[in-house]
C-alpha atoms as a PDB file:
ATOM      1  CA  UNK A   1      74.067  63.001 153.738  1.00  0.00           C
ATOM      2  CA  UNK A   2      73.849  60.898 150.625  1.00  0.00           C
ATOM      3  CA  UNK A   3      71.547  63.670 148.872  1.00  0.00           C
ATOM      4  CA  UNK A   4      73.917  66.025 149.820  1.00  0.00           C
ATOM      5  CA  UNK A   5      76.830  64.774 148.225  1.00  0.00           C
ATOM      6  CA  UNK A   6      74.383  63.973 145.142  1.00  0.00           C
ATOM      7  CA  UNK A   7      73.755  67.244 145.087  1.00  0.00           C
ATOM      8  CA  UNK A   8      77.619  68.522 145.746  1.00  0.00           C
ATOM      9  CA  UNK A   9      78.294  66.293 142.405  1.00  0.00           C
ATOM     10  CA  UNK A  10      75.976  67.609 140.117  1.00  0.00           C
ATOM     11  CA  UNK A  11      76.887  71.205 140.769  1.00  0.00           C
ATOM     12  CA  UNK A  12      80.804  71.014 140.947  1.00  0.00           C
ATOM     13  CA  UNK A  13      80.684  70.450 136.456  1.00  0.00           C
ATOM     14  CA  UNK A  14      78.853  73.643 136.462  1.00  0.00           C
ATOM     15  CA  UNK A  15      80.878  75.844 139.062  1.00  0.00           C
ATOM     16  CA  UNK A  16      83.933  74.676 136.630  1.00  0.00           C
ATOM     17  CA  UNK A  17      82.328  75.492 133.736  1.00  0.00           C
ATOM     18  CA  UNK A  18      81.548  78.901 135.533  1.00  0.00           C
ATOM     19  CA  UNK A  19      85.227  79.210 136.516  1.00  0.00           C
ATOM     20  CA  UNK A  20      86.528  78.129 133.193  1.00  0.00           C
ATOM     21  CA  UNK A  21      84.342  80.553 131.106  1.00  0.00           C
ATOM     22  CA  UNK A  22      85.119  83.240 133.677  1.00  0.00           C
ATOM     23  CA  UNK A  23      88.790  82.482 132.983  1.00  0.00           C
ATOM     24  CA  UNK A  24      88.509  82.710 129.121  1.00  0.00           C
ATOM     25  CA  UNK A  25      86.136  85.819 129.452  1.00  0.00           C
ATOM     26  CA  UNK A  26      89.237  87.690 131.518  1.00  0.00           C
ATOM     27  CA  UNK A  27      92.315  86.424 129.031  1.00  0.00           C
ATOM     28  CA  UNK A  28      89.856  87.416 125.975  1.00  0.00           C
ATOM     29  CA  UNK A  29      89.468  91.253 127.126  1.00  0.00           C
ATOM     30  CA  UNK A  30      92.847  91.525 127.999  1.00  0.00           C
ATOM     31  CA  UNK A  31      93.483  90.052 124.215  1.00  0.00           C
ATOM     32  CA  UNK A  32      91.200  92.448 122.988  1.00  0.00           C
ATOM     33  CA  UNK A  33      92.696  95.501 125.216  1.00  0.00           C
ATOM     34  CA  UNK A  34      96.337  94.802 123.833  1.00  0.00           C
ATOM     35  CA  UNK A  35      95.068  94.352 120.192  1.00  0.00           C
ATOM     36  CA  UNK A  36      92.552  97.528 120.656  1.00  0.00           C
ATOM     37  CA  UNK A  37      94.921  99.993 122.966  1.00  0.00           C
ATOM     38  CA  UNK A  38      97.293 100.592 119.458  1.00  0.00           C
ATOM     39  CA  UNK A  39      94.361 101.600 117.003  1.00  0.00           C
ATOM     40  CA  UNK A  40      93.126 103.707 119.873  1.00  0.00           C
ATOM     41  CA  UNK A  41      96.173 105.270 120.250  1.00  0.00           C
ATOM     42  CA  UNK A  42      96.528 106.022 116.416  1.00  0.00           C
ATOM     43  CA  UNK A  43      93.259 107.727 116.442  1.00  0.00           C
ATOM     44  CA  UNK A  44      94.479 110.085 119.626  1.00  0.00           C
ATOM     45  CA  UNK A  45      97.843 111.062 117.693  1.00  0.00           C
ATOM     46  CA  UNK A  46      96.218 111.954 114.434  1.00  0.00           C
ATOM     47  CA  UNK A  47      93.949 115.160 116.211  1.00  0.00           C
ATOM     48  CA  UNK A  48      97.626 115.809 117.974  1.00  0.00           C
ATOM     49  CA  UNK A  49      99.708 118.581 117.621  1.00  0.00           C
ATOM     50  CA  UNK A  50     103.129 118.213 117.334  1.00  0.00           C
ATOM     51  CA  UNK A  51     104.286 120.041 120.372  1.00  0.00           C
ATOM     52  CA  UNK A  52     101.433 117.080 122.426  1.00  0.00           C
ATOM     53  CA  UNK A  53     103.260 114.287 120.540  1.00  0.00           C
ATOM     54  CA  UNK A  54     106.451 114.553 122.292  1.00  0.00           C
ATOM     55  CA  UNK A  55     105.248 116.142 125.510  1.00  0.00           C
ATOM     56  CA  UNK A  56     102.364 113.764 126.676  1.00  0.00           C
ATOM     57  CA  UNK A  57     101.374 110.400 127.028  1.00  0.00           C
ATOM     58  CA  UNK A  58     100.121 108.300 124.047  1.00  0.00           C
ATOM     59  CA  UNK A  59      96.821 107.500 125.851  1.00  0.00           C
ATOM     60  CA  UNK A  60      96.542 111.518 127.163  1.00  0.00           C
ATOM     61  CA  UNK A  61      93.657 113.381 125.190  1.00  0.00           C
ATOM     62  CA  UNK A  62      94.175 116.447 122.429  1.00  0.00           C
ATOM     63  CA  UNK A  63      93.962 119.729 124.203  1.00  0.00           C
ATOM     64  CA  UNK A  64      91.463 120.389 120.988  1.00  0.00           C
ATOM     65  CA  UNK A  65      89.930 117.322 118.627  1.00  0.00           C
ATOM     66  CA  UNK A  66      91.380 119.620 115.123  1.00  0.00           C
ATOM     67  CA  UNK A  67      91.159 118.020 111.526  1.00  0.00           C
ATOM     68  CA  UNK A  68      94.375 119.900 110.806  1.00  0.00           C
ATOM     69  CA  UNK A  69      96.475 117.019 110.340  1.00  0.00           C
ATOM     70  CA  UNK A  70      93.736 115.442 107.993  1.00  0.00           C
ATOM     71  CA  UNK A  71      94.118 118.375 106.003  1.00  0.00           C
ATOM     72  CA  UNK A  72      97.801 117.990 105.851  1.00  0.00           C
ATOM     73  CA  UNK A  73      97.675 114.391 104.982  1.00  0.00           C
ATOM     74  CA  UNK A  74      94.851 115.320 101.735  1.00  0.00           C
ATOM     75  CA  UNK A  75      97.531 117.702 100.776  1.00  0.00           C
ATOM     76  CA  UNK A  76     100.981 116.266 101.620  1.00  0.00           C
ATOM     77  CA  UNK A  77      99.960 112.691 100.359  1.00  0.00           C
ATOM     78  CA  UNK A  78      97.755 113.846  97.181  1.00  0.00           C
ATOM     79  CA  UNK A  79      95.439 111.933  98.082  1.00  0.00           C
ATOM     80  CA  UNK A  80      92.844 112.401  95.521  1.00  0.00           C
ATOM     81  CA  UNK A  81      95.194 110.366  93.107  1.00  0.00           C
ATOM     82  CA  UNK A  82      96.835 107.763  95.755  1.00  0.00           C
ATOM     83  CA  UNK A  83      93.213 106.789  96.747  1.00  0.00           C
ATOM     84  CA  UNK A  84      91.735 106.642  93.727  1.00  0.00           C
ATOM     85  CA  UNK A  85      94.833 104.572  92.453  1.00  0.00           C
ATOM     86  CA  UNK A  86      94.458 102.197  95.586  1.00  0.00           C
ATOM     87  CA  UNK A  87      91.061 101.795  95.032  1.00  0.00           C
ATOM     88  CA  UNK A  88      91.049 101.106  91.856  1.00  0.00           C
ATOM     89  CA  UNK A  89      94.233  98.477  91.935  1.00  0.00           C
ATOM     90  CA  UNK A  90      92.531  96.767  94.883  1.00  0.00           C
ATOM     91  CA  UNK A  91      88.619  96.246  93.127  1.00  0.00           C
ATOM     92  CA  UNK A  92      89.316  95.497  89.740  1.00  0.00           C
ATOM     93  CA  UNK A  93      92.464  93.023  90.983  1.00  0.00           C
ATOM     94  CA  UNK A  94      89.738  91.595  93.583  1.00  0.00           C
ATOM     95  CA  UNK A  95      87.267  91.314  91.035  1.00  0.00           C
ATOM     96  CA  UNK A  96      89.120  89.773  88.587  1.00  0.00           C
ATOM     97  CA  UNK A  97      90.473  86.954  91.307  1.00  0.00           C
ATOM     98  CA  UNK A  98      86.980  86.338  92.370  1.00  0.00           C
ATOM     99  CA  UNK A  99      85.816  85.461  88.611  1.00  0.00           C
ATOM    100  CA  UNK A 100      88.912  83.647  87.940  1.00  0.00           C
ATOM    101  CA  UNK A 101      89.379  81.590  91.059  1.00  0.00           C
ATOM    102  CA  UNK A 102      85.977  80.479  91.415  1.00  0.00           C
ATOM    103  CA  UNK A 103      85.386  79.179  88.256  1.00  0.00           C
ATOM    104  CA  UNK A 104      88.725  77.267  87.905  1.00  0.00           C
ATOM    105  CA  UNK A 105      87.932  75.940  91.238  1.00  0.00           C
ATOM    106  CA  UNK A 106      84.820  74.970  90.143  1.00  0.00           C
ATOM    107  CA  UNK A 107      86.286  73.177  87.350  1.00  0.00           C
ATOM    108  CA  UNK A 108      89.126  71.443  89.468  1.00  0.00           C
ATOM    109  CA  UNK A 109      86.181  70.220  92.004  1.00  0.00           C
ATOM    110  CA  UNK A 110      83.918  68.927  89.259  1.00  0.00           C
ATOM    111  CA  UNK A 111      86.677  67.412  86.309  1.00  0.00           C
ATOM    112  CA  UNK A 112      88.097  63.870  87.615  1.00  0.00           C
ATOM    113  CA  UNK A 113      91.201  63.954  84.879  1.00  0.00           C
ATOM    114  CA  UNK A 114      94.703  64.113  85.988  1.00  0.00           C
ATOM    115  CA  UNK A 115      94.984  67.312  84.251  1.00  0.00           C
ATOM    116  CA  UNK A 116      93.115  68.545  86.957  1.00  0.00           C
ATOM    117  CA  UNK A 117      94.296  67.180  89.625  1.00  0.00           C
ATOM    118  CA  UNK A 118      97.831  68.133  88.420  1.00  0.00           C
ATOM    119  CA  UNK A 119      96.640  71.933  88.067  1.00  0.00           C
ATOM    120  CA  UNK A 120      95.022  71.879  91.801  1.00  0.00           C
ATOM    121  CA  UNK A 121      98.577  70.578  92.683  1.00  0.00           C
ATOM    122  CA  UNK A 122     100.350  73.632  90.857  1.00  0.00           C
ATOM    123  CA  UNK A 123      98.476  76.002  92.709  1.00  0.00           C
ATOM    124  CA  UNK A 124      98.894  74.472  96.282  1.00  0.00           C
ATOM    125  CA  UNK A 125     102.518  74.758  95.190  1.00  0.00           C
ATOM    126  CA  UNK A 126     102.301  78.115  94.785  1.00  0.00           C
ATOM    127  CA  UNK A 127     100.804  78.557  98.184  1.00  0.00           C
ATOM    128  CA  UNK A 128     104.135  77.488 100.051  1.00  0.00           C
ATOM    129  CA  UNK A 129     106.318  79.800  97.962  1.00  0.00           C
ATOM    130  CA  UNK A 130     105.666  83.049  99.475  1.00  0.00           C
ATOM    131  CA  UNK A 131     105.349  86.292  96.650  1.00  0.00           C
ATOM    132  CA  UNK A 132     107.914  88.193  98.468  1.00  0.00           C
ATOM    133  CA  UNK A 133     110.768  85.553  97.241  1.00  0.00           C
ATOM    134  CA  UNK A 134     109.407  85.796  93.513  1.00  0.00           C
ATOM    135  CA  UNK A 135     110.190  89.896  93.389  1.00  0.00           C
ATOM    136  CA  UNK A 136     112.960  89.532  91.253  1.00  0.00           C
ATOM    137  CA  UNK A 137     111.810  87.444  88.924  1.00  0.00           C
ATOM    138  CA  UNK A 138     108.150  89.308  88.832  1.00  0.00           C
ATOM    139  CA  UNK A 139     110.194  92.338  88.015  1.00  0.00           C
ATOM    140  CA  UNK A 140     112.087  90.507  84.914  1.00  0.00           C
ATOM    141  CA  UNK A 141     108.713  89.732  83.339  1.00  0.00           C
ATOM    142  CA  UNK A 142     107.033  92.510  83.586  1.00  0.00           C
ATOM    143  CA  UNK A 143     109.816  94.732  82.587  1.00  0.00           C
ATOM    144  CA  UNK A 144     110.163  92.596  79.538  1.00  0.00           C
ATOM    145  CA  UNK A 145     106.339  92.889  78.852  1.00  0.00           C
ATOM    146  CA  UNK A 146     106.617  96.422  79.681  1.00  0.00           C
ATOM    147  CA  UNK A 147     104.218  96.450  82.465  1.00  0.00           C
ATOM    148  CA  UNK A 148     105.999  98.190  84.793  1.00  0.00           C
ATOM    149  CA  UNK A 149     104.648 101.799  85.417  1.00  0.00           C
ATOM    150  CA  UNK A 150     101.374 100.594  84.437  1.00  0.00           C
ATOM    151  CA  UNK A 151      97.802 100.397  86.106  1.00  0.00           C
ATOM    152  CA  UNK A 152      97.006  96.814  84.223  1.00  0.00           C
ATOM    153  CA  UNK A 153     100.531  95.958  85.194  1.00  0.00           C
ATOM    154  CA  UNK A 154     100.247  95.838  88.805  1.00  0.00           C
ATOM    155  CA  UNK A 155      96.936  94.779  88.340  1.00  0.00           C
ATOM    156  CA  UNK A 156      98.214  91.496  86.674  1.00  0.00           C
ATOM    157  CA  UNK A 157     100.625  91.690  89.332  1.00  0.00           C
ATOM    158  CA  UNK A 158      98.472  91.231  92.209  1.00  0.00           C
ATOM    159  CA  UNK A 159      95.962  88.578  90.431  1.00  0.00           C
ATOM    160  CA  UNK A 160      99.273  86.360  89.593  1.00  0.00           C
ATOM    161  CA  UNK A 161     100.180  86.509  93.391  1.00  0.00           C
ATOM    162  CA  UNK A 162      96.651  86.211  94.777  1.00  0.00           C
ATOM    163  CA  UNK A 163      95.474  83.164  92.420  1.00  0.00           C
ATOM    164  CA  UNK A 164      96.754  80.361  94.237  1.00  0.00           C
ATOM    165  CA  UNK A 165      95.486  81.059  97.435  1.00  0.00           C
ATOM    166  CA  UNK A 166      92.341  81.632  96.082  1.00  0.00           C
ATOM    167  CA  UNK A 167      91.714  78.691  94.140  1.00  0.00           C
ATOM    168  CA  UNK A 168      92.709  76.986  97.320  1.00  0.00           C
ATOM    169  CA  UNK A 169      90.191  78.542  99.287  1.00  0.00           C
ATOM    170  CA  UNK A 170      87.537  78.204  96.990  1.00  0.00           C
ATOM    171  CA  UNK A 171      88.079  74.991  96.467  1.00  0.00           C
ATOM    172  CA  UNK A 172      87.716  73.876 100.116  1.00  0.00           C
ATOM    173  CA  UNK A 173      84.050  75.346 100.098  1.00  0.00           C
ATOM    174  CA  UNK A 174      82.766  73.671  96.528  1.00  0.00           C
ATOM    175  CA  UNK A 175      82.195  70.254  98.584  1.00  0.00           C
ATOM    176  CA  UNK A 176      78.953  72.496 100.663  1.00  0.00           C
ATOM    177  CA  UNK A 177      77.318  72.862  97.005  1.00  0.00           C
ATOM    178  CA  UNK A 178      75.121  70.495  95.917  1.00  0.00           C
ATOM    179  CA  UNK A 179      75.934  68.669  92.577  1.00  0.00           C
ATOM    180  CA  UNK A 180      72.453  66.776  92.052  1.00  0.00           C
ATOM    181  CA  UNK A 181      71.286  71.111  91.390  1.00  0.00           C
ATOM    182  CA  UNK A 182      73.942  71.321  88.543  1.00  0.00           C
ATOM    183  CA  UNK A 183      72.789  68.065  87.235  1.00  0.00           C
ATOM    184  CA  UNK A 184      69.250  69.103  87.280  1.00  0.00           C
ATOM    185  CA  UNK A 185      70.231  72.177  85.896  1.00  0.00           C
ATOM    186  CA  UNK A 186      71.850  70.827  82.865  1.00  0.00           C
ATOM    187  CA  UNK A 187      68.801  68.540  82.252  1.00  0.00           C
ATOM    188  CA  UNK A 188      66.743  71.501  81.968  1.00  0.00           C
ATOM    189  CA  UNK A 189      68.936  73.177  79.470  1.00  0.00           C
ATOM    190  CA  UNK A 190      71.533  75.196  81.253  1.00  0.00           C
ATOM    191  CA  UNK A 191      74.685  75.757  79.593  1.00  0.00           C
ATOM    192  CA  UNK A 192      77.963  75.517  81.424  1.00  0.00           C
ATOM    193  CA  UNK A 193      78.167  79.252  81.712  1.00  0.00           C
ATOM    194  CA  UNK A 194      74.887  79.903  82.814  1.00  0.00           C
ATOM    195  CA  UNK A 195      75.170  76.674  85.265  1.00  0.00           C
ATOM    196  CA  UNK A 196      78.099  78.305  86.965  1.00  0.00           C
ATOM    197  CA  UNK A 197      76.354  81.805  87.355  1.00  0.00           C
ATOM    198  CA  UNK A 198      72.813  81.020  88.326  1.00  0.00           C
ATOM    199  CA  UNK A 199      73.629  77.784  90.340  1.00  0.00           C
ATOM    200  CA  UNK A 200      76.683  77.568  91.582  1.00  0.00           C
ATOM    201  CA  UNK A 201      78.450  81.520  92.047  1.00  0.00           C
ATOM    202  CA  UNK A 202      75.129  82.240  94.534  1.00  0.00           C
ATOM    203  CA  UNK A 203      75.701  79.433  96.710  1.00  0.00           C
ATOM    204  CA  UNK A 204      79.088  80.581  97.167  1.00  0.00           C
ATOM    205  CA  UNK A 205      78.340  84.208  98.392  1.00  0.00           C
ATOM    206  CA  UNK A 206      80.359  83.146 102.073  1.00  0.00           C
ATOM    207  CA  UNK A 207      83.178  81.560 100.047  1.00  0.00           C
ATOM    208  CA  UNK A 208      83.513  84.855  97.968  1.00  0.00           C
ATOM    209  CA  UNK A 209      83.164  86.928 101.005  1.00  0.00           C
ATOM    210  CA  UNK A 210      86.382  85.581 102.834  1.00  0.00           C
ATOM    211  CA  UNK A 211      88.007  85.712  99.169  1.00  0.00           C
ATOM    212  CA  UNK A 212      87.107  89.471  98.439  1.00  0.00           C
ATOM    213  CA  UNK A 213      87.889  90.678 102.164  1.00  0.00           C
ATOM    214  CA  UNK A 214      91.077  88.866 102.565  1.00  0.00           C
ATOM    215  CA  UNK A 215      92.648  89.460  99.438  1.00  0.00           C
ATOM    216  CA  UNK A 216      91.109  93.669  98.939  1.00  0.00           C
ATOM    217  CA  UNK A 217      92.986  93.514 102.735  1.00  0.00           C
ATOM    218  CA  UNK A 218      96.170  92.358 101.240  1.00  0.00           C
ATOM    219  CA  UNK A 219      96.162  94.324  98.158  1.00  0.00           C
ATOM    220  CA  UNK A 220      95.434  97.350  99.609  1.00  0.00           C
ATOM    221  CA  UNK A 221      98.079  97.579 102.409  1.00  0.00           C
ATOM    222  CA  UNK A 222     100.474  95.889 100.197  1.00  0.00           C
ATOM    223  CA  UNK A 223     103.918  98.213 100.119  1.00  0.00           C
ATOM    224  CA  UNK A 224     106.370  96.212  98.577  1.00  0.00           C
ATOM    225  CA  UNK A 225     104.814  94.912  94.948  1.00  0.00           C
ATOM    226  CA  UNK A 226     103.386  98.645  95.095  1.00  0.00           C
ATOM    227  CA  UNK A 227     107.040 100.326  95.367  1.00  0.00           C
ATOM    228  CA  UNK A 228     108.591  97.520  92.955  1.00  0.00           C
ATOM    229  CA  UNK A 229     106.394  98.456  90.015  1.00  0.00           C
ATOM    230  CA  UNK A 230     105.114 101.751  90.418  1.00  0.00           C
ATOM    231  CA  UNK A 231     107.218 105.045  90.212  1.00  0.00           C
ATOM    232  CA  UNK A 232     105.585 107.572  88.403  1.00  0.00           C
ATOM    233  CA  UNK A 233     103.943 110.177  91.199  1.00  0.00           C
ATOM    234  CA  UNK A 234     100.956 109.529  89.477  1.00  0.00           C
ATOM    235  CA  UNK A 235     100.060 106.071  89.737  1.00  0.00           C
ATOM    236  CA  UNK A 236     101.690 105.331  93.482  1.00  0.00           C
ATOM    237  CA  UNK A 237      99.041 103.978  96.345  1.00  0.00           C
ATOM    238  CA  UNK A 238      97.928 105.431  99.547  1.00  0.00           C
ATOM    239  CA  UNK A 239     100.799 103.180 101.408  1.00  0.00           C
ATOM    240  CA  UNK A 240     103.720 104.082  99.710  1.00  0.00           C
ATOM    241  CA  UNK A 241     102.778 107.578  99.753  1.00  0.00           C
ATOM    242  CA  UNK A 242     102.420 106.970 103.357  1.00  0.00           C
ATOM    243  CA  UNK A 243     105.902 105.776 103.437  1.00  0.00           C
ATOM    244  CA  UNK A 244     106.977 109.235 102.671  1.00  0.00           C
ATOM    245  CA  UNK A 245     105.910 111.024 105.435  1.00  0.00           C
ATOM    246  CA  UNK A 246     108.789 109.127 107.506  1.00  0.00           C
ATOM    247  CA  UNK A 247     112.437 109.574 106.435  1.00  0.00           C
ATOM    248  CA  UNK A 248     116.037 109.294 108.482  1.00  0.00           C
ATOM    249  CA  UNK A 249     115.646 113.182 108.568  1.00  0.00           C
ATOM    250  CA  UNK A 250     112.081 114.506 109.863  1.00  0.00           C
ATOM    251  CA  UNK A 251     109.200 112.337 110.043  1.00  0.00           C
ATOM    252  CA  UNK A 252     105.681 114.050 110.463  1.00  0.00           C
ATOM    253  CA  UNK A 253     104.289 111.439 112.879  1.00  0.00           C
ATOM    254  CA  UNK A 254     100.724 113.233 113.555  1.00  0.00           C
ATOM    255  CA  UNK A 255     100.130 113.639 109.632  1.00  0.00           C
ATOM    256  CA  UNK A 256     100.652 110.225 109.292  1.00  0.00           C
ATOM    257  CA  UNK A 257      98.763 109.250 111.514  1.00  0.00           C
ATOM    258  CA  UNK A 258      95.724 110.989 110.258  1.00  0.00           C
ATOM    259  CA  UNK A 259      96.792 109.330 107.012  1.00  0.00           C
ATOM    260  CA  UNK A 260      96.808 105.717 108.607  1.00  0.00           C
ATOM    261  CA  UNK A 261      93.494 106.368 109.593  1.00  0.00           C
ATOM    262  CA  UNK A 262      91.652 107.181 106.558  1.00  0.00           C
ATOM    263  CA  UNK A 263      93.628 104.130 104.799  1.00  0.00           C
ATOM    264  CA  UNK A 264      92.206 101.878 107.029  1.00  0.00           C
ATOM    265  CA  UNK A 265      88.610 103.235 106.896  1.00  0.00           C
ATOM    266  CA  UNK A 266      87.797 101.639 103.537  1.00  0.00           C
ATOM    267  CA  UNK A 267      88.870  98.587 104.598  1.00  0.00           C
ATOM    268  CA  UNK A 268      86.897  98.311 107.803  1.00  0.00           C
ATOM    269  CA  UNK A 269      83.727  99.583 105.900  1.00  0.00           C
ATOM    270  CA  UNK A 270      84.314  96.303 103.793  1.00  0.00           C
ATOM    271  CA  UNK A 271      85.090  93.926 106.245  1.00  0.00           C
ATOM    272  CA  UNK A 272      81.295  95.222 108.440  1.00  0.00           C
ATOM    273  CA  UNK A 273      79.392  95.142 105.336  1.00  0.00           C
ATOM    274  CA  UNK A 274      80.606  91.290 104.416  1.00  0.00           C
ATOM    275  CA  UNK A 275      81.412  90.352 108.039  1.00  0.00           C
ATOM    276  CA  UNK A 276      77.954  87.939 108.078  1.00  0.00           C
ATOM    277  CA  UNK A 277      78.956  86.025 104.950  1.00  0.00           C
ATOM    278  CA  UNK A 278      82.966  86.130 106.029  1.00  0.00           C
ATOM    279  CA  UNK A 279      82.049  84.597 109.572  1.00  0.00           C
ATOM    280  CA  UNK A 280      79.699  82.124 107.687  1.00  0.00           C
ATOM    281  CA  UNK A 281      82.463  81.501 105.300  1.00  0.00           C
ATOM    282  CA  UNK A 282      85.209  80.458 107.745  1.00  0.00           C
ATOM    283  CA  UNK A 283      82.790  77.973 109.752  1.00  0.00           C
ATOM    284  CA  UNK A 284      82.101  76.524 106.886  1.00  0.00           C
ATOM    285  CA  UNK A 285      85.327  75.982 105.432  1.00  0.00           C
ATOM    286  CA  UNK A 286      86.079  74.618 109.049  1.00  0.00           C
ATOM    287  CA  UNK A 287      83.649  71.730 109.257  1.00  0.00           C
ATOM    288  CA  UNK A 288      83.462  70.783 105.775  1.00  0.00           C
ATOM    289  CA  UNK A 289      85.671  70.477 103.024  1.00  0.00           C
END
């Protein structure tokens, strides 16, 4: 009887463990139906015809898988020019925030003067004041700079916004890198420069990760900074030539569609090809900083 109750004891922690992890596994697939059932749906409408978008269900199949709304979107949404112009906004303004936000965290984590500890405050600041708010004044500047209508205008545009989170989060990772290996690299010579780009910058490949992928994710989708600088046909982005295709008139729901799509498939080639170093990154910005 005794042994029996020992032995009742020992497995009731694992039958709730069982029942608990059972529990999460159901709530995390029904998560991952909700978040999964509107992308799904996206990809069924864009290989729609218009007659099948108002006549059948959104989770009902094409009658025929056609590429003609692809076609329409290359066409309707020039989109040899808006991708080119997104692409090139989003990796040169990612680029430059990954040089320029590393290395000033670097310096913030490393320099013990007030000055520094004053500019690490000034950019926290600028965390808490969201972009959105700072439209107006954004628009003063760089019409008074003339870098409205401009590729390096809204490139400066998007590194001004993006900085502060940045430094932020690249500060929070420069605690995981060693400082006795930029001390022993300055005893064997290394300048500052070259200590930063041999040393340091490799041992902050996750750090950079979760810095290129969350700000190329912002950048890219961003609409409103896009519409606020840009209106020459010839310098808009893939989303605000998106933003065309729907009006109070007609709107051309299957086109767009198609057009969401291939906007999002940069993006998702970017996120799988860093995904190791951006997992990496976040767990280590979780347990130590």
């Amino acid at each position: 009887m005794a042994w029996n109750k020992k032995k009742q004891a020992e497995e009731a922690p694992h039958q709730r463990y069982t029942r608990t992890t059972l529990l999460i596994q159901i709530i995390m697939s029904v998560m991952a139906v909700v978040f999964i059932a509107p992308l799904l749906i996206i990809i069924n409408y864009s290989f729609k015809t218009k007659k099948e978008l108002y006549l059948t269900s959104p989770l009902s199949l094409p009658s025929s898988f056609q590429l003609d709304n692809y076609k329409k979107a290359f066409d309707k949404l020039n989109l040899a020019t808006t991708f080119t112009n997104t692409f090139l906004y989003t990796a040169v303004s990612v680029l430059i925030l990954a040089l320029l936000c590393g290395t000033t965290a670097w310096a913030i984590a490393r320099c013990r003067a007030r000055f520094f500890k004053f500019c690490y405050i000034y950019f926290i600041v600028g965390i808490l004041i969201p972009y959105q708010a700072l439209f107006l004044p954004i628009y003063i500047i760089g019409y008074r700079l003339n870098l409205t209508n401009t590729r390096y205008g809204i490139i400066f545009m998007y590194v001004a916004t993006g900085i502060s989170f940045g430094v932020f989060l690249m500060n929070s990772f420069m605690s995981t890198v060693p400082i006795e290996l930029e001390e022993a690299a300055r005893i064997d010579g290394c300048s500052v420069f070259r200590t930063y780009f041999t040393v340091v910058m490799p041992l902050l490949k996750p750090a950079m990760a979760t810095l290129i992928i969350m700000q190329a994710f912002q950048i890219w989708n961003d609409y409103l900074l896009a519409s606020l600088y840009v209106s020459k046909k010839e310098l808009k982005t893939l989303t605000v030539a998106i933003q065309s295709l729907f009006s109070a008139q007609t709107s051309d729901y299957t086109t767009a569609m198609a057009a969401i799509v291939i906007s999002v498939l940069p993006i998702a080639i970017l996120f799988m090809s860093l995904q190791k170093y951006f997992i990496k990154g976040m767990t280590v910005g979780a347990v130590k900083g």
